[in-house]
N, C-alpha and C. Protein backbone atom coordinates (compact mmCIF):
# COMPACT_ATOMS: atom_id res chain seq x y z
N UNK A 1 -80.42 2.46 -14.98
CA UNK A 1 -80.19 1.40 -15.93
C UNK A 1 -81.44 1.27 -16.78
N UNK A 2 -81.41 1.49 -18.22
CA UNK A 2 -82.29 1.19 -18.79
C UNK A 2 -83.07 -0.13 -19.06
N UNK A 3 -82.06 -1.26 -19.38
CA UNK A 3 -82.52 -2.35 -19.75
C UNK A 3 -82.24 -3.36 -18.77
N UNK A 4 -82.25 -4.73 -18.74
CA UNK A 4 -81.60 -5.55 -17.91
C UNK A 4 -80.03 -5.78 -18.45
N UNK A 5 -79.79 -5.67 -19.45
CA UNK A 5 -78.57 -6.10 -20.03
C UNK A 5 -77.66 -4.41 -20.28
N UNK A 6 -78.31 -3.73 -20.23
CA UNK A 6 -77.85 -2.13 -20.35
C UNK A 6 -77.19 -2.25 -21.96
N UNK A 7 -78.23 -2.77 -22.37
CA UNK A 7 -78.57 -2.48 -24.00
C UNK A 7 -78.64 -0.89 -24.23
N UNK A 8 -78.33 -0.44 -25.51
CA UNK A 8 -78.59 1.31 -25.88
C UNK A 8 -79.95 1.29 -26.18
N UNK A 9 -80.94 2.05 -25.19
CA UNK A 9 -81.93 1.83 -25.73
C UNK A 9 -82.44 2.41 -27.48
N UNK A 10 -81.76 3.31 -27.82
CA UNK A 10 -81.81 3.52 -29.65
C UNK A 10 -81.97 2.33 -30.50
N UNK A 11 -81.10 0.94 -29.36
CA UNK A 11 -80.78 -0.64 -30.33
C UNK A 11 -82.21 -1.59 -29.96
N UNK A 12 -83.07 -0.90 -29.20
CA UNK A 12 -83.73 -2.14 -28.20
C UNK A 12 -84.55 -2.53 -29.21
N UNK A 13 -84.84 -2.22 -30.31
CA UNK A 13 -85.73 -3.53 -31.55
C UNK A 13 -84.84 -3.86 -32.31
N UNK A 14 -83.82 -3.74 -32.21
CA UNK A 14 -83.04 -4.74 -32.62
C UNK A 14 -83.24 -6.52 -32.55
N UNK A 15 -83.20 -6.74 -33.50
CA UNK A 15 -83.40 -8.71 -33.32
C UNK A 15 -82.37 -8.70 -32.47
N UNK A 16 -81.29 -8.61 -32.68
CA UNK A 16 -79.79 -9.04 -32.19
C UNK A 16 -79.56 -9.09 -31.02
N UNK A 17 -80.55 -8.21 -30.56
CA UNK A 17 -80.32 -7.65 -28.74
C UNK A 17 -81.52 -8.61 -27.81
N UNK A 18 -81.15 -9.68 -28.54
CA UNK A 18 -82.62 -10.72 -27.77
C UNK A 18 -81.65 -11.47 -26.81
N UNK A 19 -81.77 -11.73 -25.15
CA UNK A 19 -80.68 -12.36 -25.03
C UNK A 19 -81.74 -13.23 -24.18
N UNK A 20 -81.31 -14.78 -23.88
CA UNK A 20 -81.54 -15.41 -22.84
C UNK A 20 -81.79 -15.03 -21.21
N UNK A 21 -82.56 -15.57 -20.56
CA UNK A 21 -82.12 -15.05 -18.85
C UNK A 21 -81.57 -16.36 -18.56
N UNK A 22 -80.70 -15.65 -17.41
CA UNK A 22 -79.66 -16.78 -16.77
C UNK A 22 -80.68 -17.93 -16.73
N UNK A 23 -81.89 -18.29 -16.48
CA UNK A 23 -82.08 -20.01 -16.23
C UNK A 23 -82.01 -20.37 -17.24
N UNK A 24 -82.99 -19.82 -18.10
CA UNK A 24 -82.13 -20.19 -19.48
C UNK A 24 -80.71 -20.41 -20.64
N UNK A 25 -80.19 -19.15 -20.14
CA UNK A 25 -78.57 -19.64 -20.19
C UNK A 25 -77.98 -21.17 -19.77
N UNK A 26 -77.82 -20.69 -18.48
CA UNK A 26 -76.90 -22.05 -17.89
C UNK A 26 -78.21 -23.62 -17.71
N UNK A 27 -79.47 -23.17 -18.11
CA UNK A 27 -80.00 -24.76 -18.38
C UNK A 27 -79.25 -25.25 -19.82
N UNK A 28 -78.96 -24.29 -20.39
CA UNK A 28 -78.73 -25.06 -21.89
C UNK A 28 -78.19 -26.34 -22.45
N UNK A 29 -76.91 -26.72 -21.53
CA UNK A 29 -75.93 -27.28 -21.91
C UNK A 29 -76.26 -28.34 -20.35
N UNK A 30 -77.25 -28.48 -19.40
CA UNK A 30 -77.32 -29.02 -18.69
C UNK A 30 -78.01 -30.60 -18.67
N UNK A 31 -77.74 -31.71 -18.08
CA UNK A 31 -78.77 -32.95 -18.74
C UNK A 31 -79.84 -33.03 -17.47
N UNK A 32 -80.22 -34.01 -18.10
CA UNK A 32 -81.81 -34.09 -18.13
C UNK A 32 -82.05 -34.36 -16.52
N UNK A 33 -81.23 -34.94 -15.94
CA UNK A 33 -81.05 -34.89 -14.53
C UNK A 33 -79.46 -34.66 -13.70
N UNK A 34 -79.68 -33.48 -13.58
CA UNK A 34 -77.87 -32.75 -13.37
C UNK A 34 -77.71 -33.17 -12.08
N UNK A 35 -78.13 -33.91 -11.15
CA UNK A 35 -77.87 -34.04 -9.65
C UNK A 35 -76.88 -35.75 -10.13
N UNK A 36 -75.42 -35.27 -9.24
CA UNK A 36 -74.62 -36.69 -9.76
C UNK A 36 -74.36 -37.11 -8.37
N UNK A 37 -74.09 -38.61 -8.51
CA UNK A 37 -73.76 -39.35 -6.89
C UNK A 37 -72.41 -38.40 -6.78
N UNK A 38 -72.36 -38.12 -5.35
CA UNK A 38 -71.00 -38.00 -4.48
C UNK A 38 -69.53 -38.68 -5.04
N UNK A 39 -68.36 -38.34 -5.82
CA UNK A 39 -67.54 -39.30 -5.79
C UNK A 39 -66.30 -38.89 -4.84
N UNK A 40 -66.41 -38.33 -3.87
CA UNK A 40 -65.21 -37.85 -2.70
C UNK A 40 -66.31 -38.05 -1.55
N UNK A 41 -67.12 -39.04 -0.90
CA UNK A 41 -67.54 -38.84 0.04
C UNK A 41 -67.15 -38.18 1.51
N UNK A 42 -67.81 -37.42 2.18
CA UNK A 42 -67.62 -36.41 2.97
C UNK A 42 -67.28 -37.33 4.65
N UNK A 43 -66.80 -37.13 5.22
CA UNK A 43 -66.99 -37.89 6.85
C UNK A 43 -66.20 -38.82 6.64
N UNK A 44 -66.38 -40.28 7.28
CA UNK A 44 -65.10 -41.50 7.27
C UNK A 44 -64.62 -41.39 8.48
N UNK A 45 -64.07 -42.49 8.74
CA UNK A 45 -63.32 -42.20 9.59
C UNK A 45 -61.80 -41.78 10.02
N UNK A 46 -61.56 -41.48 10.85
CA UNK A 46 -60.61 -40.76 11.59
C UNK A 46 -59.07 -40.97 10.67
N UNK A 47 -58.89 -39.62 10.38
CA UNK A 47 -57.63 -39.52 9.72
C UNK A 47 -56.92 -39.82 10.42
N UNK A 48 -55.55 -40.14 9.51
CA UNK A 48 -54.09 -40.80 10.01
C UNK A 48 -53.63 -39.39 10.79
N UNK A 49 -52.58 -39.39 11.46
CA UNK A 49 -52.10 -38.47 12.15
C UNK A 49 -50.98 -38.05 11.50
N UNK A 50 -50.76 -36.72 11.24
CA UNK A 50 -49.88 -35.77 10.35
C UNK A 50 -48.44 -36.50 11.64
N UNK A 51 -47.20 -37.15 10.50
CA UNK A 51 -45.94 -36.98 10.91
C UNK A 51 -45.25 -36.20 10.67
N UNK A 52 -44.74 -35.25 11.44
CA UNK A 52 -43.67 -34.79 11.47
C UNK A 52 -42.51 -34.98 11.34
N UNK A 53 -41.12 -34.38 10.94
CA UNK A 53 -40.26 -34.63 11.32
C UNK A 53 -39.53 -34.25 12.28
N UNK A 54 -38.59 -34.56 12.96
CA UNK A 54 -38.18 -34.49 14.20
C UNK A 54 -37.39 -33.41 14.16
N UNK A 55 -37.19 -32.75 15.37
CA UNK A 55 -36.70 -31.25 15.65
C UNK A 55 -35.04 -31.51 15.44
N UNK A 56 -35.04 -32.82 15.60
CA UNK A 56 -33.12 -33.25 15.16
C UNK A 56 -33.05 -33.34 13.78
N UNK A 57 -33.82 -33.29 12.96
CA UNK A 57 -33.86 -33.51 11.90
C UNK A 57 -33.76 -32.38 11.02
N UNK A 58 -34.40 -31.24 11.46
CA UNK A 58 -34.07 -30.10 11.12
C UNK A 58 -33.08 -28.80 11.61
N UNK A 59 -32.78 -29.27 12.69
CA UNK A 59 -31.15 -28.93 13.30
C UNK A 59 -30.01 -29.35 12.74
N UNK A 60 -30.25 -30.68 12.12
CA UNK A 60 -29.14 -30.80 11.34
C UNK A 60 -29.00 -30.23 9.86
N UNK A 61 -29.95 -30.26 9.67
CA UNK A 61 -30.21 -29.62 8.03
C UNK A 61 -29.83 -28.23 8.30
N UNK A 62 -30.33 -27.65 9.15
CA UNK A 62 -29.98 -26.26 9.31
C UNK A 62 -28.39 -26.25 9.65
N UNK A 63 -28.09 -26.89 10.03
CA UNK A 63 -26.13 -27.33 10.45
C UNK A 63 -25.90 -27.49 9.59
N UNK A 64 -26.13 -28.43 8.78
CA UNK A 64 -25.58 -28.76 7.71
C UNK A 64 -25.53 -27.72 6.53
N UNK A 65 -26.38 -27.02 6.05
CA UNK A 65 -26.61 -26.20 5.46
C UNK A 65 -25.30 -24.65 5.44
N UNK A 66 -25.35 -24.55 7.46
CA UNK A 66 -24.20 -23.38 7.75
C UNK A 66 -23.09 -24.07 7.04
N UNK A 67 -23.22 -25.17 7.98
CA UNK A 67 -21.37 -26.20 7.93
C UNK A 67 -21.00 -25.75 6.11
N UNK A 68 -21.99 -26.35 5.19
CA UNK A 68 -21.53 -25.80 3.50
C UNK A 68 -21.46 -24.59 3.26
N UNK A 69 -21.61 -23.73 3.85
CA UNK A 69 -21.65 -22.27 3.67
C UNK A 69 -20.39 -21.94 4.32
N UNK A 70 -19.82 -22.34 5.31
CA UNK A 70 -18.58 -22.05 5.58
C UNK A 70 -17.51 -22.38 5.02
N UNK A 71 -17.55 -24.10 4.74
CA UNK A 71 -16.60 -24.70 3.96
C UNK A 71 -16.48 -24.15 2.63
N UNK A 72 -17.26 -23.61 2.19
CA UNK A 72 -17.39 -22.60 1.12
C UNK A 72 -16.43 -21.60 0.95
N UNK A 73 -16.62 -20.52 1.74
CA UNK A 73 -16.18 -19.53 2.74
C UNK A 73 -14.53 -19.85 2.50
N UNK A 74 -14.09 -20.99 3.64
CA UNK A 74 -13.16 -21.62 3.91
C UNK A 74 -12.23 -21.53 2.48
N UNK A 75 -12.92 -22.60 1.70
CA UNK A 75 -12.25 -23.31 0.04
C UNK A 75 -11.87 -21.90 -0.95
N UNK A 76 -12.94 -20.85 -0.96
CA UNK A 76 -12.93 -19.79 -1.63
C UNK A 76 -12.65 -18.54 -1.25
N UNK A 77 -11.39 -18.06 -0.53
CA UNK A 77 -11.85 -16.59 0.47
C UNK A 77 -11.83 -15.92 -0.54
């Protein structure tokens, strides 16, 4: 690699080929003190407990689901 930017070196006095280094880059657009308070604080206490739904609950859906697939079946041979 010739350059850091893998400029042609034929171009390297070129004005054009002047580039920033990254601290300089990404300070650009940064303010004057970039450290911001927390707004999702981390820890807390003890989450709610994930509900489920009940194993009858999805036995029937799954029933229910065949049961229309037949009556289907049934209405349309």
């Amino acid at each position: 690699m010739a350059t850091e930017h893998d400029i042609d070196p034929r171009a390297a006095d070129d004005p054009r080929n002047v580039y920033p280094t990254d601290e300089q880059f990404y300070s650009a657009d940064r303010p004057e003190h970039p450290v911001l308070p927390e707004d999702r604080p981390r820890g807390g206490g003890p989450a709610a407990p994930v509900k489920h739904r009940g194993t009858w609950a999805t036995v029937a859906m799954v029933a229910g689901i065949i049961l229309l697939i037949l009556v289907g079946i049934a209405l349309f041979p």
